[in-house]
PDB file of N, CA and C in Angstrom:
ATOM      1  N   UNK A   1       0.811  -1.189   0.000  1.00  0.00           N
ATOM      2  CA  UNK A   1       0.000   0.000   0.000  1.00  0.00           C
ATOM      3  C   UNK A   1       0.851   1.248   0.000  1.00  0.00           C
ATOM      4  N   UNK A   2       1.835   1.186   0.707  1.00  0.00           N
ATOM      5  CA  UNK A   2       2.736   2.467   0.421  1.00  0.00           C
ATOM      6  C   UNK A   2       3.567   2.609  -0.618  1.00  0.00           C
ATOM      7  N   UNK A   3       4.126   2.083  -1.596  1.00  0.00           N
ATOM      8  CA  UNK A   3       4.734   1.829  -2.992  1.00  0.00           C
ATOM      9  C   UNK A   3       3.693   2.138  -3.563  1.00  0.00           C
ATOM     10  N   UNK A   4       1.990   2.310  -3.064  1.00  0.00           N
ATOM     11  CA  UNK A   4       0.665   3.011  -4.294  1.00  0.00           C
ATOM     12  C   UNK A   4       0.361   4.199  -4.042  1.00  0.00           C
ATOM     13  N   UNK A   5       0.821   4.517  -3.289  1.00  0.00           N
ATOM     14  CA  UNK A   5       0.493   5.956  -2.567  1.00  0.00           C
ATOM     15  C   UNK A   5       1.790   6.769  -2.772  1.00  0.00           C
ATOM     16  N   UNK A   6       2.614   6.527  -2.645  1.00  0.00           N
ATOM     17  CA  UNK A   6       4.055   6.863  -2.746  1.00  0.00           C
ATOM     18  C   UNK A   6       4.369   7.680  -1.601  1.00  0.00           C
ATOM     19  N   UNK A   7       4.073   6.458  -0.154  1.00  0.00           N
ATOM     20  CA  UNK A   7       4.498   7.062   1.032  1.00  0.00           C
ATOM     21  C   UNK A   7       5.812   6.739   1.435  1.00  0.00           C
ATOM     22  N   UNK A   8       6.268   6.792   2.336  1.00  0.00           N
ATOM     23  CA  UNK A   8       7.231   6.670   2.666  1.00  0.00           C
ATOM     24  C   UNK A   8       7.497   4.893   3.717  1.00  0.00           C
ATOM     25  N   UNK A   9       8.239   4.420   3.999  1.00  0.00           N
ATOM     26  CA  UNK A   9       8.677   2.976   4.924  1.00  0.00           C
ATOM     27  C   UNK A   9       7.630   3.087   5.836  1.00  0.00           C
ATOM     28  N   UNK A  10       8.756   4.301   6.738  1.00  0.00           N
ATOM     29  CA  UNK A  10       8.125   4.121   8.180  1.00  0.00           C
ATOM     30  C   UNK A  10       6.954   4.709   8.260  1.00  0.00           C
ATOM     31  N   UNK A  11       5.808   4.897   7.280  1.00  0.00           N
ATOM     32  CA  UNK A  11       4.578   5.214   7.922  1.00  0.00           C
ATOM     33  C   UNK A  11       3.827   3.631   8.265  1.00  0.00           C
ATOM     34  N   UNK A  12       4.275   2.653   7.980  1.00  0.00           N
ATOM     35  CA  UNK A  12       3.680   1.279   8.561  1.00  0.00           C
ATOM     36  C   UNK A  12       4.709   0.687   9.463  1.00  0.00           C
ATOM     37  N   UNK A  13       5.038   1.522  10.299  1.00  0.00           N
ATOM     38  CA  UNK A  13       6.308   0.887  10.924  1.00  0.00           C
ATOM     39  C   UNK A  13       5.259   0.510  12.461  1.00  0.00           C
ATOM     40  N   UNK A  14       3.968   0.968  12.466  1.00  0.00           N
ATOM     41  CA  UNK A  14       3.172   0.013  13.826  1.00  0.00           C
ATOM     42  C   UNK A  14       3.017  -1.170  13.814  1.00  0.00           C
ATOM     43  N   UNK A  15       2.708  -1.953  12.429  1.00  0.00           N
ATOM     44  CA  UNK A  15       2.196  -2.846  12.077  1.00  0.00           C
ATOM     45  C   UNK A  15       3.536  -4.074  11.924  1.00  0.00           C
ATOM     46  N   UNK A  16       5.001  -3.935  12.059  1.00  0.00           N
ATOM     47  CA  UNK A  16       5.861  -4.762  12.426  1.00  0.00           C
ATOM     48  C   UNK A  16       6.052  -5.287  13.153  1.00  0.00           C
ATOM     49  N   UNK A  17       5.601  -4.970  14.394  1.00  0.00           N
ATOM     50  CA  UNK A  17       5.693  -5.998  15.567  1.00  0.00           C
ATOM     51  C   UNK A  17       4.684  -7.517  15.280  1.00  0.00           C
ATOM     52  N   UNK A  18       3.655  -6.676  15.167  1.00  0.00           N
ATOM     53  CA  UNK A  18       2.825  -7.989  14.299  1.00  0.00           C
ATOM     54  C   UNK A  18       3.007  -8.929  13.440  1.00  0.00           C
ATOM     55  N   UNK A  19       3.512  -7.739  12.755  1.00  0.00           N
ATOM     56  CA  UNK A  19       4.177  -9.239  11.174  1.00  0.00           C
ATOM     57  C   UNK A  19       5.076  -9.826  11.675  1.00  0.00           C
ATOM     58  N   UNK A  20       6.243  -9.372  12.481  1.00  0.00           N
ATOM     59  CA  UNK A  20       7.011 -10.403  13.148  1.00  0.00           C
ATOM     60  C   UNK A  20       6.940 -11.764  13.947  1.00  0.00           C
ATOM     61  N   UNK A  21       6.183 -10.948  14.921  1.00  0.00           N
ATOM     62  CA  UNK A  21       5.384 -12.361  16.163  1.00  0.00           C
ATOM     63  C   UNK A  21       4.422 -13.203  14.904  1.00  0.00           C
ATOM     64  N   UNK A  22       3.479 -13.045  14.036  1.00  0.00           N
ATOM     65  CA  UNK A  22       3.197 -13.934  13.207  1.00  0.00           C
ATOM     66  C   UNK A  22       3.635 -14.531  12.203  1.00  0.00           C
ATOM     67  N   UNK A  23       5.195 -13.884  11.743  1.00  0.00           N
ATOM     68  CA  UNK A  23       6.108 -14.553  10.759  1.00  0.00           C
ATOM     69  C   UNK A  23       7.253 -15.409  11.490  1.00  0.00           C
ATOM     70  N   UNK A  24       7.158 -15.269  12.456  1.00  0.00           N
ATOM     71  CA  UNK A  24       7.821 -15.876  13.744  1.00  0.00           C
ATOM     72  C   UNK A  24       7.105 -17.196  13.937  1.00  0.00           C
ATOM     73  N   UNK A  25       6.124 -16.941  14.039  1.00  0.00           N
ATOM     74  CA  UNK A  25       5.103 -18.375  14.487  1.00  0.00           C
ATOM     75  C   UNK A  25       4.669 -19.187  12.830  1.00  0.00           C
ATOM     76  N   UNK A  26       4.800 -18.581  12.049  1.00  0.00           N
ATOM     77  CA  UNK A  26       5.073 -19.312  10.946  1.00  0.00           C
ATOM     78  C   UNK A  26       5.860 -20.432  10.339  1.00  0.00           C
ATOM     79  N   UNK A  27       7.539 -19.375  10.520  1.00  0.00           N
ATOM     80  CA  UNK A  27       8.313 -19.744  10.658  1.00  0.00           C
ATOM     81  C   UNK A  27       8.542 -21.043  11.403  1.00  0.00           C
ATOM     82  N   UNK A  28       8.314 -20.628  12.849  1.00  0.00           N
ATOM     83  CA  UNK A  28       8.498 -22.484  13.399  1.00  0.00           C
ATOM     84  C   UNK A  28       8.299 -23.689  13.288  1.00  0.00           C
ATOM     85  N   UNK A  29       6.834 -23.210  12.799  1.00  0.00           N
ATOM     86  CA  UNK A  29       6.170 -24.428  12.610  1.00  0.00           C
ATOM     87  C   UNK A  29       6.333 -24.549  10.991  1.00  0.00           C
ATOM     88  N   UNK A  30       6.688 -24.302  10.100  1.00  0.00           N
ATOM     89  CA  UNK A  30       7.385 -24.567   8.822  1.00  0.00           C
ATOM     90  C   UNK A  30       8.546 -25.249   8.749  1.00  0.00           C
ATOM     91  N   UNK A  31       9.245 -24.796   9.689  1.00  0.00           N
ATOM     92  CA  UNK A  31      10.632 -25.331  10.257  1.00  0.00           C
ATOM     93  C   UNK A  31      11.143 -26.830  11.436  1.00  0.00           C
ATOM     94  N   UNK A  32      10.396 -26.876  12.292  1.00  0.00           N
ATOM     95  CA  UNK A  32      10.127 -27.542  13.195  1.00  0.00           C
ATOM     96  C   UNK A  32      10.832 -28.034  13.959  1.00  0.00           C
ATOM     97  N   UNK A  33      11.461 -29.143  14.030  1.00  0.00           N
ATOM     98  CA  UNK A  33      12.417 -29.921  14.327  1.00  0.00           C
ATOM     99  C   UNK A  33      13.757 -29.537  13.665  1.00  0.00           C
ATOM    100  N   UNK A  34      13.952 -28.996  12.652  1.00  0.00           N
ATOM    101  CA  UNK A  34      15.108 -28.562  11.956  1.00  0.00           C
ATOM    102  C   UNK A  34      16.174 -27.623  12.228  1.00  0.00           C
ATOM    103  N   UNK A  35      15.126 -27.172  13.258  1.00  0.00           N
ATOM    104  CA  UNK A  35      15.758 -26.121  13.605  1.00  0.00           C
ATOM    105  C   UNK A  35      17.363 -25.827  13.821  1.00  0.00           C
ATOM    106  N   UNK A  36      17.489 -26.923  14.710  1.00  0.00           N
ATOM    107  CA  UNK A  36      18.916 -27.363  14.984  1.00  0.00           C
ATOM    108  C   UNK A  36      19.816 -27.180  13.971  1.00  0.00           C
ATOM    109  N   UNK A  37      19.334 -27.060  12.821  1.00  0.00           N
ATOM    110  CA  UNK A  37      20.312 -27.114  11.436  1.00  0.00           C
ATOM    111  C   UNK A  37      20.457 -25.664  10.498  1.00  0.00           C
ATOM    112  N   UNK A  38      19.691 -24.697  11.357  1.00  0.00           N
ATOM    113  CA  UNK A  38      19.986 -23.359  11.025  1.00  0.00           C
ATOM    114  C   UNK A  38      19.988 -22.248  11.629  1.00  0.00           C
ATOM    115  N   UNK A  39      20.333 -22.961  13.000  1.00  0.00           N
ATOM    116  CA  UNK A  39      20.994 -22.121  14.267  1.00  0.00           C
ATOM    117  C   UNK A  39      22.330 -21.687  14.179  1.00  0.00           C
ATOM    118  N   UNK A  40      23.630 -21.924  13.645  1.00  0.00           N
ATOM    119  CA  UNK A  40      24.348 -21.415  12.900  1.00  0.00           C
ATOM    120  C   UNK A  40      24.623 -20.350  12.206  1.00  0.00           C
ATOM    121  N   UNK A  41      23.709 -20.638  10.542  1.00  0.00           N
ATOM    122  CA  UNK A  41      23.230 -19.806   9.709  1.00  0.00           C
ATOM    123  C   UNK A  41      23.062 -18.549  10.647  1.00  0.00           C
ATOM    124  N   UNK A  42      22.074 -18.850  11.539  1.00  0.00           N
ATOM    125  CA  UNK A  42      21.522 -17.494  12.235  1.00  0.00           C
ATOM    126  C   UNK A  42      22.606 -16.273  12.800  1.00  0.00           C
ATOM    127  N   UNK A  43      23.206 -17.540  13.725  1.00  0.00           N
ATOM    128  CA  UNK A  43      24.288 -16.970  14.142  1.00  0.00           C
ATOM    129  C   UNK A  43      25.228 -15.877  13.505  1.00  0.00           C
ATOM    130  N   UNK A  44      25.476 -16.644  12.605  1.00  0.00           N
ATOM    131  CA  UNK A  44      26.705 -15.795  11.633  1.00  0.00           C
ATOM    132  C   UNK A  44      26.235 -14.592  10.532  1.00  0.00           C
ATOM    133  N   UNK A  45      24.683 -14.300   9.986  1.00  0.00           N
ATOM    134  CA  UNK A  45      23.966 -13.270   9.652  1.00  0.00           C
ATOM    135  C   UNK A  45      24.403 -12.133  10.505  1.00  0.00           C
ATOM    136  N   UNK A  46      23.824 -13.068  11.850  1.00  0.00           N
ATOM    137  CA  UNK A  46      23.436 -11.927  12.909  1.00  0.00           C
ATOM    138  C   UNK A  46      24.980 -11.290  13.741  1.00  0.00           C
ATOM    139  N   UNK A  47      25.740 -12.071  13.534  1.00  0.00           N
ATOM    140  CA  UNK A  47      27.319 -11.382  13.737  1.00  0.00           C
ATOM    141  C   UNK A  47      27.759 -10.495  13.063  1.00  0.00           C
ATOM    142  N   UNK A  48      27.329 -10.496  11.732  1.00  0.00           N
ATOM    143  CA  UNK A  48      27.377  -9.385  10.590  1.00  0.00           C
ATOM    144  C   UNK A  48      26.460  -8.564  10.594  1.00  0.00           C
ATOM    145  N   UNK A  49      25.403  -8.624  11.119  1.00  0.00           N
ATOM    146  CA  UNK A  49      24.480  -7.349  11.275  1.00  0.00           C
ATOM    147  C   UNK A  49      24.575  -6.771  12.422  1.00  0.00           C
ATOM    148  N   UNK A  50      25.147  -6.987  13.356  1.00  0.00           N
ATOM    149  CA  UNK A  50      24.556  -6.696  14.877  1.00  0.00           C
ATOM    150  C   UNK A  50      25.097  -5.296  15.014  1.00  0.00           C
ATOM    151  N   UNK A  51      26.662  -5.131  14.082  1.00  0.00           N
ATOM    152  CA  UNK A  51      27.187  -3.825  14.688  1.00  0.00           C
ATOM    153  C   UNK A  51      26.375  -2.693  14.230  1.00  0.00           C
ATOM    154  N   UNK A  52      25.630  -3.253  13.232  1.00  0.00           N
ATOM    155  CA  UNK A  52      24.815  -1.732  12.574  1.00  0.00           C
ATOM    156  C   UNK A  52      23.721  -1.490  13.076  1.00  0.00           C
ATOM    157  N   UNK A  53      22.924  -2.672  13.975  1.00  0.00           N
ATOM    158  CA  UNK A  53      22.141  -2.447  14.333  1.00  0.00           C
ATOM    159  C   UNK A  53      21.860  -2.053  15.840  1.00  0.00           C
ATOM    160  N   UNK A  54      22.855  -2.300  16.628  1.00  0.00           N
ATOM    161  CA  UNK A  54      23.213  -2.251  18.193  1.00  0.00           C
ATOM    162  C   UNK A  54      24.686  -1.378  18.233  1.00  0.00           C
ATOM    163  N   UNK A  55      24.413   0.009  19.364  1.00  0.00           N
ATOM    164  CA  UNK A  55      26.030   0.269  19.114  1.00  0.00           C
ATOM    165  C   UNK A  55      27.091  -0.650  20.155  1.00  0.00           C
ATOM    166  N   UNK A  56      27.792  -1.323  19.543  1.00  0.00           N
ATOM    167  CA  UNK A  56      28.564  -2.413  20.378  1.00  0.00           C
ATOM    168  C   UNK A  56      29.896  -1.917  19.996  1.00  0.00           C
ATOM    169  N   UNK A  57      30.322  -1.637  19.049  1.00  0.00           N
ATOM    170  CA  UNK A  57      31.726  -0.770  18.678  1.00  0.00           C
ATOM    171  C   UNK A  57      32.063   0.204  18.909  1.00  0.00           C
ATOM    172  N   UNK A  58      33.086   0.518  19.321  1.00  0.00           N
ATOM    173  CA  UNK A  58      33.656   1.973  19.504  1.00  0.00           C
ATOM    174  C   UNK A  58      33.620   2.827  17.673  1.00  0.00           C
ATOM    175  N   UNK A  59      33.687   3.830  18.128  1.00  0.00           N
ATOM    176  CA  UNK A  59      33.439   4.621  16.967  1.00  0.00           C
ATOM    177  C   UNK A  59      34.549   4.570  15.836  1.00  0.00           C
ATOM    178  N   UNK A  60      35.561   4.479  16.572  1.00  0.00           N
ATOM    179  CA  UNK A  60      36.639   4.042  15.485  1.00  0.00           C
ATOM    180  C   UNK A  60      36.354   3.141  14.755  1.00  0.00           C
ATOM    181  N   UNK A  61      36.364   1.891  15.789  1.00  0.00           N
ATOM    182  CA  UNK A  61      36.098   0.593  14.767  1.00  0.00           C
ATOM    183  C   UNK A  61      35.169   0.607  14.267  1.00  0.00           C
ATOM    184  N   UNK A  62      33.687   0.895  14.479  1.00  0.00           N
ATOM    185  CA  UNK A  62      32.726   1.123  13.418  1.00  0.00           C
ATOM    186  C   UNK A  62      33.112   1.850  12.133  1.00  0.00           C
ATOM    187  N   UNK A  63      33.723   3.138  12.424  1.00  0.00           N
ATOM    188  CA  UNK A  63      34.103   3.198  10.822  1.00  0.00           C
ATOM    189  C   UNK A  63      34.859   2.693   9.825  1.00  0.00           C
ATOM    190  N   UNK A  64      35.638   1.957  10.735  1.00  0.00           N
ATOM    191  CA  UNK A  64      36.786   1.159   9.760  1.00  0.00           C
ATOM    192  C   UNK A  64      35.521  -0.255   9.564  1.00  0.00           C
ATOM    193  N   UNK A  65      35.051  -1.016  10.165  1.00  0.00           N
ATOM    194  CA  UNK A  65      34.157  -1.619   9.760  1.00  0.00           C
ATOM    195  C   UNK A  65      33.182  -1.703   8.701  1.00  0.00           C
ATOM    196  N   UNK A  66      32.430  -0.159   8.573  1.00  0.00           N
ATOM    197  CA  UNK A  66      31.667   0.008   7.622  1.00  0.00           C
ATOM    198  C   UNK A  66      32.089   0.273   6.288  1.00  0.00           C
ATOM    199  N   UNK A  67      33.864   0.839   6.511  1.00  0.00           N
ATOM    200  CA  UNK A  67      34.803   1.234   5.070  1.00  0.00           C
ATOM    201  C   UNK A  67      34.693  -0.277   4.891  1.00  0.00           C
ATOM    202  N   UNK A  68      35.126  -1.308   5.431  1.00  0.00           N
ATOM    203  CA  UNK A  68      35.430  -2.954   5.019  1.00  0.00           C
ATOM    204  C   UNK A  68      33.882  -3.081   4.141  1.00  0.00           C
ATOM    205  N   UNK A  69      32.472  -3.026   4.823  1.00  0.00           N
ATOM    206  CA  UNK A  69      31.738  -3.525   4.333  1.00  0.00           C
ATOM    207  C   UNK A  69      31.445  -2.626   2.865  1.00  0.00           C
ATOM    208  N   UNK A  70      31.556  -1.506   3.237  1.00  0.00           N
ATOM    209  CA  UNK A  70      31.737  -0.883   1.847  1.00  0.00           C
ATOM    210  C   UNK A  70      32.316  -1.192   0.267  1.00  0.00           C
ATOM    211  N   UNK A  71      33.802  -1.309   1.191  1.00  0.00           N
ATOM    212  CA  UNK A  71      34.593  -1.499  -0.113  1.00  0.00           C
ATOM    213  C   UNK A  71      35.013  -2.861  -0.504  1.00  0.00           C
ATOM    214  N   UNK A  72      35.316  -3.662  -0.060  1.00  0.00           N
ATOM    215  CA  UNK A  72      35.361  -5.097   0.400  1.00  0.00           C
ATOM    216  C   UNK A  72      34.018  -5.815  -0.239  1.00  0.00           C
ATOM    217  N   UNK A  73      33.278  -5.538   0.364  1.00  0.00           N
ATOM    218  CA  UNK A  73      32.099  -6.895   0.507  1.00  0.00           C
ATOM    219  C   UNK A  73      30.793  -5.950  -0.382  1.00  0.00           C
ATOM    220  N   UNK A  74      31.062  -4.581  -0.793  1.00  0.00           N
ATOM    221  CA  UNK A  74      30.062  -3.982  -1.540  1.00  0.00           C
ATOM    222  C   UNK A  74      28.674  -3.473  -1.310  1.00  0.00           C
ATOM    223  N   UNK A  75      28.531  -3.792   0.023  1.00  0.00           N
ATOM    224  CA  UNK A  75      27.016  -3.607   1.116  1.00  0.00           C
ATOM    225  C   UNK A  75      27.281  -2.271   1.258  1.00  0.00           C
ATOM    226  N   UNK A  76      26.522  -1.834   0.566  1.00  0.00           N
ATOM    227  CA  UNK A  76      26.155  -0.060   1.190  1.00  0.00           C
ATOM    228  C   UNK A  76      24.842   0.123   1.351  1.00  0.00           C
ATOM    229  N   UNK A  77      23.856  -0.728   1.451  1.00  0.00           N
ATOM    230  CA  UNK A  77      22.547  -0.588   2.020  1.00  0.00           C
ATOM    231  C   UNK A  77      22.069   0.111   2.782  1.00  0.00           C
ATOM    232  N   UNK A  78      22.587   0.379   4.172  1.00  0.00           N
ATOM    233  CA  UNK A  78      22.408   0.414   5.750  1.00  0.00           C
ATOM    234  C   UNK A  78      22.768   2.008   5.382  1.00  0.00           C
ATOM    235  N   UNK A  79      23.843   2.253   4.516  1.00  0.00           N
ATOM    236  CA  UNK A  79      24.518   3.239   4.921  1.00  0.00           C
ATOM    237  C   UNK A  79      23.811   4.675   3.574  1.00  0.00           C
ATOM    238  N   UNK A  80      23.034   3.966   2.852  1.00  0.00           N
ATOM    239  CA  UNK A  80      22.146   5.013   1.900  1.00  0.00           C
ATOM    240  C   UNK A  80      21.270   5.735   2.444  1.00  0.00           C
ATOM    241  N   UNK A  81      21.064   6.957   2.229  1.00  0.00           N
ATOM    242  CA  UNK A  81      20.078   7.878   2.640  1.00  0.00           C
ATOM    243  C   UNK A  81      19.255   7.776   1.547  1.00  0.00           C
ATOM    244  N   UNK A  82      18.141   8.750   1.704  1.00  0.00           N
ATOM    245  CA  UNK A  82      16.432   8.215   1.126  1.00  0.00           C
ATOM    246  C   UNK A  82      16.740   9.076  -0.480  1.00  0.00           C
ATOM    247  N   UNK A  83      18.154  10.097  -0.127  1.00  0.00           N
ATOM    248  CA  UNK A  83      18.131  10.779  -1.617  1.00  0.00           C
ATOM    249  C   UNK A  83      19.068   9.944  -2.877  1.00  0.00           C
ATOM    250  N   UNK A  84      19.692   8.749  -1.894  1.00  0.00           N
ATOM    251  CA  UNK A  84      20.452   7.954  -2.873  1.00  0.00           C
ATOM    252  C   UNK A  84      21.889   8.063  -2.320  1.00  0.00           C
ATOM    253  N   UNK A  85      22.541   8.968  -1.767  1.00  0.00           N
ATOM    254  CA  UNK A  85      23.647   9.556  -1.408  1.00  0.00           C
ATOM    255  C   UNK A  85      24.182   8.434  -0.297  1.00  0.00           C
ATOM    256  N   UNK A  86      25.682   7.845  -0.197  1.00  0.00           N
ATOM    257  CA  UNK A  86      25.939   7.022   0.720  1.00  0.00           C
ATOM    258  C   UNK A  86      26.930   7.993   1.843  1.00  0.00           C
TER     259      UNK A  86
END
Protein backbone atom coordinates (compact mmCIF):
# COMPACT_ATOMS: atom_id res chain seq x y z
CA UNK A 1 0.00 0.00 0.00
CA UNK A 2 2.74 2.47 0.42
CA UNK A 3 4.73 1.83 -2.99
CA UNK A 4 0.66 3.01 -4.29
CA UNK A 5 0.49 5.96 -2.57
CA UNK A 6 4.06 6.86 -2.75
CA UNK A 7 4.50 7.06 1.03
CA UNK A 8 7.23 6.67 2.67
CA UNK A 9 8.68 2.98 4.92
CA UNK A 10 8.13 4.12 8.18
CA UNK A 11 4.58 5.21 7.92
CA UNK A 12 3.68 1.28 8.56
CA UNK A 13 6.31 0.89 10.92
CA UNK A 14 3.17 0.01 13.83
CA UNK A 15 2.20 -2.85 12.08
CA UNK A 16 5.86 -4.76 12.43
CA UNK A 17 5.69 -6.00 15.57
CA UNK A 18 2.82 -7.99 14.30
CA UNK A 19 4.18 -9.24 11.17
CA UNK A 20 7.01 -10.40 13.15
CA UNK A 21 5.38 -12.36 16.16
CA UNK A 22 3.20 -13.93 13.21
CA UNK A 23 6.11 -14.55 10.76
CA UNK A 24 7.82 -15.88 13.74
CA UNK A 25 5.10 -18.37 14.49
CA UNK A 26 5.07 -19.31 10.95
CA UNK A 27 8.31 -19.74 10.66
CA UNK A 28 8.50 -22.48 13.40
CA UNK A 29 6.17 -24.43 12.61
CA UNK A 30 7.39 -24.57 8.82
CA UNK A 31 10.63 -25.33 10.26
CA UNK A 32 10.13 -27.54 13.20
CA UNK A 33 12.42 -29.92 14.33
CA UNK A 34 15.11 -28.56 11.96
CA UNK A 35 15.76 -26.12 13.61
CA UNK A 36 18.92 -27.36 14.98
CA UNK A 37 20.31 -27.11 11.44
CA UNK A 38 19.99 -23.36 11.03
CA UNK A 39 20.99 -22.12 14.27
CA UNK A 40 24.35 -21.41 12.90
CA UNK A 41 23.23 -19.81 9.71
CA UNK A 42 21.52 -17.49 12.23
CA UNK A 43 24.29 -16.97 14.14
CA UNK A 44 26.70 -15.79 11.63
CA UNK A 45 23.97 -13.27 9.65
CA UNK A 46 23.44 -11.93 12.91
CA UNK A 47 27.32 -11.38 13.74
CA UNK A 48 27.38 -9.39 10.59
CA UNK A 49 24.48 -7.35 11.28
CA UNK A 50 24.56 -6.70 14.88
CA UNK A 51 27.19 -3.83 14.69
CA UNK A 52 24.82 -1.73 12.57
CA UNK A 53 22.14 -2.45 14.33
CA UNK A 54 23.21 -2.25 18.19
CA UNK A 55 26.03 0.27 19.11
CA UNK A 56 28.56 -2.41 20.38
CA UNK A 57 31.73 -0.77 18.68
CA UNK A 58 33.66 1.97 19.50
CA UNK A 59 33.44 4.62 16.97
CA UNK A 60 36.64 4.04 15.48
CA UNK A 61 36.10 0.59 14.77
CA UNK A 62 32.73 1.12 13.42
CA UNK A 63 34.10 3.20 10.82
CA UNK A 64 36.79 1.16 9.76
CA UNK A 65 34.16 -1.62 9.76
CA UNK A 66 31.67 0.01 7.62
CA UNK A 67 34.80 1.23 5.07
CA UNK A 68 35.43 -2.95 5.02
CA UNK A 69 31.74 -3.52 4.33
CA UNK A 70 31.74 -0.88 1.85
CA UNK A 71 34.59 -1.50 -0.11
CA UNK A 72 35.36 -5.10 0.40
CA UNK A 73 32.10 -6.89 0.51
CA UNK A 74 30.06 -3.98 -1.54
CA UNK A 75 27.02 -3.61 1.12
CA UNK A 76 26.16 -0.06 1.19
CA UNK A 77 22.55 -0.59 2.02
CA UNK A 78 22.41 0.41 5.75
CA UNK A 79 24.52 3.24 4.92
CA UNK A 80 22.15 5.01 1.90
CA UNK A 81 20.08 7.88 2.64
CA UNK A 82 16.43 8.22 1.13
CA UNK A 83 18.13 10.78 -1.62
CA UNK A 84 20.45 7.95 -2.87
CA UNK A 85 23.65 9.56 -1.41
CA UNK A 86 25.94 7.02 0.72
Amino acid sequence: MVFGLSGKGYYTLGAFSMMFGLGGLAFERWIGSKSRYILPFLIVINTMVMPIALPILPVKSMKEYSKFRQTKLNFTGPFRWEDGEI
